[in-house]
Protein backbone atom coordinates (compact mmCIF):
# COMPACT_ATOMS: atom_id res chain seq x y z
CA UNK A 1 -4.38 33.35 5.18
CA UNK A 2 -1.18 32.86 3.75
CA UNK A 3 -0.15 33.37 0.36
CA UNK A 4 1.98 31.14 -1.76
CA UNK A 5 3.61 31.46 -5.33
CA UNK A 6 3.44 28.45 -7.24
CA UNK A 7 6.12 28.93 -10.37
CA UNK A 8 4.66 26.29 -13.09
CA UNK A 9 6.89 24.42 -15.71
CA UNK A 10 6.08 27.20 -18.28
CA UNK A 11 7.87 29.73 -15.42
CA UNK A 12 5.03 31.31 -14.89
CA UNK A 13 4.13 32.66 -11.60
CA UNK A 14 0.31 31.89 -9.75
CA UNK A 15 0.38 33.78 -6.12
CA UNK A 16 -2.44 32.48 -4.40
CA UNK A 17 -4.45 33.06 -1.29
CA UNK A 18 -4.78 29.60 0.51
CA UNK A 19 -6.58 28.08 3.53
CA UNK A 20 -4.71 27.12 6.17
CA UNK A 21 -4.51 23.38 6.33
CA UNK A 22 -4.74 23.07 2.81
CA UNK A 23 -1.81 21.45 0.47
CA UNK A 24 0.37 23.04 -1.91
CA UNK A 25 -1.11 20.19 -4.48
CA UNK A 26 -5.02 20.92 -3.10
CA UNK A 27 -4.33 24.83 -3.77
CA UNK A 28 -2.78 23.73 -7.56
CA UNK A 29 -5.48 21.43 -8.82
CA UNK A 30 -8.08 23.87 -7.30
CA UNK A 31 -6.20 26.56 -9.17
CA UNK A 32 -5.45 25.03 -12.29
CA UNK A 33 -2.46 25.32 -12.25
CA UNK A 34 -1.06 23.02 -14.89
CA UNK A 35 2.07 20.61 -14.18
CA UNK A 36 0.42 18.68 -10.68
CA UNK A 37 -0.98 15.33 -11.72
CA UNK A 38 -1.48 13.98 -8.14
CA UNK A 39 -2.55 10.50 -9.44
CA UNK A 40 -3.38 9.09 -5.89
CA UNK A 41 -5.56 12.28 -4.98
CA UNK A 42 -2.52 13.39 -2.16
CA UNK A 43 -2.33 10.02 -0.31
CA UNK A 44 1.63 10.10 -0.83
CA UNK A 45 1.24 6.88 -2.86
CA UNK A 46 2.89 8.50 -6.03
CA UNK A 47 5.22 11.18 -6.97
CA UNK A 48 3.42 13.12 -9.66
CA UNK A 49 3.02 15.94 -7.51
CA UNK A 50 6.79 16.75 -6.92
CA UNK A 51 7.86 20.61 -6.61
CA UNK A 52 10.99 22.02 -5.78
CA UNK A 53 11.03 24.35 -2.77
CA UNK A 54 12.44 27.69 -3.03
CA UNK A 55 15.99 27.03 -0.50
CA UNK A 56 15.06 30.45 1.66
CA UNK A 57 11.59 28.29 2.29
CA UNK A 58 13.41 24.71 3.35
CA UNK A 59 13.81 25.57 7.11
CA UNK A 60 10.84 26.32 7.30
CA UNK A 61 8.77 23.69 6.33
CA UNK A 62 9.11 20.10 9.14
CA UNK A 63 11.24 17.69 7.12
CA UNK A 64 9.83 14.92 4.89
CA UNK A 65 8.94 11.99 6.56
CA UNK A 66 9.64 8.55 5.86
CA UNK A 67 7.10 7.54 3.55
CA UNK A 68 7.64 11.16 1.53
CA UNK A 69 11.29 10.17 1.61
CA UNK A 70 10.55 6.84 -0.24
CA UNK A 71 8.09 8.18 -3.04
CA UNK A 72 10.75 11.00 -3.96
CA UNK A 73 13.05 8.08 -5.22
CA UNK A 74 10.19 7.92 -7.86
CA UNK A 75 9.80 11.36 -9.67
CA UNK A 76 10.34 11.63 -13.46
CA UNK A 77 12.21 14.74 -12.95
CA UNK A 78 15.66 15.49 -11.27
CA UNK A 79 15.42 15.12 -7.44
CA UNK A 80 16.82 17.73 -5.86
CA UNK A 81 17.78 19.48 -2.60
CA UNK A 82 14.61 21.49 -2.51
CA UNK A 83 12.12 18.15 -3.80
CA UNK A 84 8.92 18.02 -1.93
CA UNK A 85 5.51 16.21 -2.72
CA UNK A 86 3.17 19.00 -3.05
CA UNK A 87 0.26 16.91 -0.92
CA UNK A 88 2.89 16.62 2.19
CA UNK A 89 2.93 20.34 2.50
CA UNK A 90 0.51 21.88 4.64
CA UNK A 91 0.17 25.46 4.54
CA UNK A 92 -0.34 27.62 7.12
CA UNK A 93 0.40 31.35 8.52
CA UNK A 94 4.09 30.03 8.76
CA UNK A 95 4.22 29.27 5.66
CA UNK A 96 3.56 32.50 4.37
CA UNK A 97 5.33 33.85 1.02
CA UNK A 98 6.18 30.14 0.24
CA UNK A 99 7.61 29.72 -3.36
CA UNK A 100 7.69 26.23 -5.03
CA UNK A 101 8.72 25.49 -8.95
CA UNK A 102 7.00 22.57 -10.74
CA UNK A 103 9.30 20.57 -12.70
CA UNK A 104 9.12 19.97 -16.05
CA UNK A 105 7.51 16.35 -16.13
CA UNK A 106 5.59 13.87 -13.04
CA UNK A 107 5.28 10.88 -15.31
């Protein structure tokens, strides 16, 4: 199972045991874990579920595909190098020790 730490917009830190196959926004919202609005329920139809990706993390994760790509041009916050959706990221053993910082707003 691999474990993730999920910094919230307060800075504080929420390492978590997840499923594999599960997203970064389910594991949040199942969580708690304040700062993830996910208003289309992780169809990739909205950016109110945009983290930022620790950089040692980035190559490790595929890169964002086309339709993530587009929605990212929508977050409230500051895009940035490390700005993910939180639904497009699958977890898995490989994704082990992930860290990802919610920004301060979605909407």
């Amino acid at each position: 199972m691999p474990k993730i730490t999920i910094v919230d917009h307060h800075g504080n830190e929420h390492a978590i045991e997840a499923q594999s196959g599960e997203s970064v926004m389910q594991l949040a919202i199942a969580n708690g874990i304040d700062g993830i609005v996910a208003e289309c329920g992780g169809n990739c139809a909205c950016a109110t579920c945009h983290v930022y990706v620790d950089e040692a993390f980035l190559a490790s994760l595929p890169p964002p595909l086309d339709h993530e790509e587009d929605m990212l041009g929508f977050t409230a916050a500051e895009r940035r190098p490390g700005s993910r959706l939180s639904c497009q990221i699958v977890l898995s053993d490989a994704t082990d020790g992930l860290i990802v910082r919610i920004p301060d707003t979605q909407v």
